[in-house]
C-alpha atoms as a PDB file:
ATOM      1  CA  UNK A   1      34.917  73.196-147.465  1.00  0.00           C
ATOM      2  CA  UNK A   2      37.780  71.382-146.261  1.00  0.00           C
ATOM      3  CA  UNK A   3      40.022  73.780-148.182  1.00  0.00           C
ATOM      4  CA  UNK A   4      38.456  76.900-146.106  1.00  0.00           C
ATOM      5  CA  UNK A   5      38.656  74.778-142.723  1.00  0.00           C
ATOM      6  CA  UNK A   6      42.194  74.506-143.267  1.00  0.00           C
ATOM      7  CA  UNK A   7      42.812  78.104-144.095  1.00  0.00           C
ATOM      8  CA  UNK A   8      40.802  79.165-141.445  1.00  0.00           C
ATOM      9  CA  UNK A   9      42.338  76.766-139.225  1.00  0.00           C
ATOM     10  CA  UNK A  10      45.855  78.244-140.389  1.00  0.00           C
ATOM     11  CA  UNK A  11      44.797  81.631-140.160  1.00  0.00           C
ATOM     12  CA  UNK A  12      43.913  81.223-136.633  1.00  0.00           C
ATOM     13  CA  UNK A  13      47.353  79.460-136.240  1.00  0.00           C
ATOM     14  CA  UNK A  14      49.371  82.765-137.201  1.00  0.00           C
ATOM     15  CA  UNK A  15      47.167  85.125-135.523  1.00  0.00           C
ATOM     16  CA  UNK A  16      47.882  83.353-132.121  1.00  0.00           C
ATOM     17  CA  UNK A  17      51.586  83.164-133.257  1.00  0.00           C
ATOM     18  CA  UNK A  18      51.644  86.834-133.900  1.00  0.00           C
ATOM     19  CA  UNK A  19      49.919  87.499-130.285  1.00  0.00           C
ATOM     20  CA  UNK A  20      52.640  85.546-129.023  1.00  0.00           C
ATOM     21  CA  UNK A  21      55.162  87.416-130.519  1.00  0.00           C
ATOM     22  CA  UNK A  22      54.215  90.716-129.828  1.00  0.00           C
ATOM     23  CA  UNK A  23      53.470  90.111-126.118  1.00  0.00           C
ATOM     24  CA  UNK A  24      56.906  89.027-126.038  1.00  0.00           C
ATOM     25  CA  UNK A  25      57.661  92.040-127.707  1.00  0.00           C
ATOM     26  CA  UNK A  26      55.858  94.049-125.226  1.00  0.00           C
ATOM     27  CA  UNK A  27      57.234  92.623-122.417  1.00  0.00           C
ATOM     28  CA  UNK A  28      60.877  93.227-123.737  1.00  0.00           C
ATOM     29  CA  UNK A  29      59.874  96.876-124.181  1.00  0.00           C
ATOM     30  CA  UNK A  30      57.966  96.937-121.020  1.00  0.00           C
ATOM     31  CA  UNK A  31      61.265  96.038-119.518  1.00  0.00           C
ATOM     32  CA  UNK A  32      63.963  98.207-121.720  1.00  0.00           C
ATOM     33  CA  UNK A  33      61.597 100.702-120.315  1.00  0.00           C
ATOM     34  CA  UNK A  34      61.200 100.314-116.830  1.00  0.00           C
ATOM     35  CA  UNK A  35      65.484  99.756-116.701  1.00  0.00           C
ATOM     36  CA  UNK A  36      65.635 103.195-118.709  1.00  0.00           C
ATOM     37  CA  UNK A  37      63.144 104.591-116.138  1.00  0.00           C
ATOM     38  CA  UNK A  38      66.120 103.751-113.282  1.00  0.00           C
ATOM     39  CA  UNK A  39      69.052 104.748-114.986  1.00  0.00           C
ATOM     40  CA  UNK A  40      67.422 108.250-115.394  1.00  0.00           C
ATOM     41  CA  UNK A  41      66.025 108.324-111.773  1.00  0.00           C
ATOM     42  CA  UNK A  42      69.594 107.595-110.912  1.00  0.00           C
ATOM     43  CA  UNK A  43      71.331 109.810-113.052  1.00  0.00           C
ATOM     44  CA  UNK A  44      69.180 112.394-111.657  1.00  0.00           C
ATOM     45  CA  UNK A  45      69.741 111.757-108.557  1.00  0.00           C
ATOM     46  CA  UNK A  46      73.570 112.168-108.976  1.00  0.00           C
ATOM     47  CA  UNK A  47      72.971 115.692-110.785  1.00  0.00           C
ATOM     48  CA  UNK A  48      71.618 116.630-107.839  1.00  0.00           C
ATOM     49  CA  UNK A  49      74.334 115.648-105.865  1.00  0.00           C
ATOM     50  CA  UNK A  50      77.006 116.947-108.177  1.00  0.00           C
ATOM     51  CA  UNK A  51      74.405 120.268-108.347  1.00  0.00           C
ATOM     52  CA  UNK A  52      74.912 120.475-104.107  1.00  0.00           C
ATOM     53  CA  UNK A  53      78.344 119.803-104.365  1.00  0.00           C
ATOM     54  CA  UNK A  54      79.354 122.770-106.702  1.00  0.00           C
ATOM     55  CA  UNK A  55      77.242 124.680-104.610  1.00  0.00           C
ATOM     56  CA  UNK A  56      79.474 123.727-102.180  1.00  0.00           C
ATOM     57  CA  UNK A  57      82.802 124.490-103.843  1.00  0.00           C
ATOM     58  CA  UNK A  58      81.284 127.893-104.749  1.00  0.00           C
ATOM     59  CA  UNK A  59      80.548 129.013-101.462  1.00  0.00           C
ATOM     60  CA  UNK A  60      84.195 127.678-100.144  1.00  0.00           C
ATOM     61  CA  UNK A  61      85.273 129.905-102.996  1.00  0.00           C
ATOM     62  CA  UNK A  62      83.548 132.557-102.734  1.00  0.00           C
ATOM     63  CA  UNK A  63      84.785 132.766 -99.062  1.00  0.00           C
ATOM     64  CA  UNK A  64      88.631 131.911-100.196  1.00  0.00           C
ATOM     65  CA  UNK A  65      88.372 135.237-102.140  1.00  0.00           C
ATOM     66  CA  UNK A  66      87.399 137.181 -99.537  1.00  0.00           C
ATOM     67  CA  UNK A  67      90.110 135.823 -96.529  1.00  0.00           C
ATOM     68  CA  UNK A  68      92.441 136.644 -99.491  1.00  0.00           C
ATOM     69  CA  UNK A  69      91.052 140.048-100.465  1.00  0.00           C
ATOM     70  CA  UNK A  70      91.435 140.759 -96.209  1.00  0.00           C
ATOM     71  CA  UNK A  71      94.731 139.422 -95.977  1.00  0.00           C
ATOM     72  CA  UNK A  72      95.616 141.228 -99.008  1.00  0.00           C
ATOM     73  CA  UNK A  73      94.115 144.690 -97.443  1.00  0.00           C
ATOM     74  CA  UNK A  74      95.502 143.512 -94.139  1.00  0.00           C
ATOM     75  CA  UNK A  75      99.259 143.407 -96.040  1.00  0.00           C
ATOM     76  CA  UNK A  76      98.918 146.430 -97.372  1.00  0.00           C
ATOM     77  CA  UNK A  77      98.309 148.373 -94.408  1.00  0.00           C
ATOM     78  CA  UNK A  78     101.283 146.466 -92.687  1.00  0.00           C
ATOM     79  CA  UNK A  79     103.455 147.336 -95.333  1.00  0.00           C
ATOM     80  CA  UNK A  80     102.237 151.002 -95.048  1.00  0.00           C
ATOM     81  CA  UNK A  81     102.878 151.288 -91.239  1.00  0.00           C
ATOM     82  CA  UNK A  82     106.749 149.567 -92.098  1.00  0.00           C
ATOM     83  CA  UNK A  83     107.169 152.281 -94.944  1.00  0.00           C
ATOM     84  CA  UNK A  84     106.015 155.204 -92.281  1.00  0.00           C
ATOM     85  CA  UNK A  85     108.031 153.892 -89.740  1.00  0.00           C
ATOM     86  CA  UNK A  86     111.285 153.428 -92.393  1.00  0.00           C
ATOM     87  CA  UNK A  87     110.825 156.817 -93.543  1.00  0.00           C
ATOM     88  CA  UNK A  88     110.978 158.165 -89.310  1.00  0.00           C
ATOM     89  CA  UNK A  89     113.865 156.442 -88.909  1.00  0.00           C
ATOM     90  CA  UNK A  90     115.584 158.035 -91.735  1.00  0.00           C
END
């Protein structure tokens, strides 16, 4: 009998040891977790910024090509007027 207290007894030992161990566990995954949970809301959160800030860029582009497509159409009718007024004077 003795012999089966002390196993049982032992048993009961390592099962509480084991609890232990994997609530500690848990917790340390609990916590890898809710850090990885941040560092993707924040990493999100500067995708969207980058995301507004192309936006951005591309609109400034966008708006760079067409004051240079005006200036360029602008040019050409300048230069057309100087040739017309070149070729009167010859």
């Amino acid at each position: 009998m003795e012999g089966i207290e002390s196993m049982n007894i032992d048993l009961l030992i390592k099962d509480r040891t084991i609890n232990e161990e994997l609530q500690r566990v848990q917790k340390e995954l609990l916590d890898v977790i809710l850090s990885l949970q941040k560092q993707v809301a924040n990493l999100t959160e500067q995708l969207k910024e980058n995301a507004n800030k192309i936006e951005g860029i591309e609109s400034m582009n966008t708006d760079l090509f067409i004051k240079e497509r005006n200036n360029n159409e602008e040019l050409q009718c300048v230069q057309k007027e100087l040739l017309d007024v070149s070729y009167h004077i010859d």
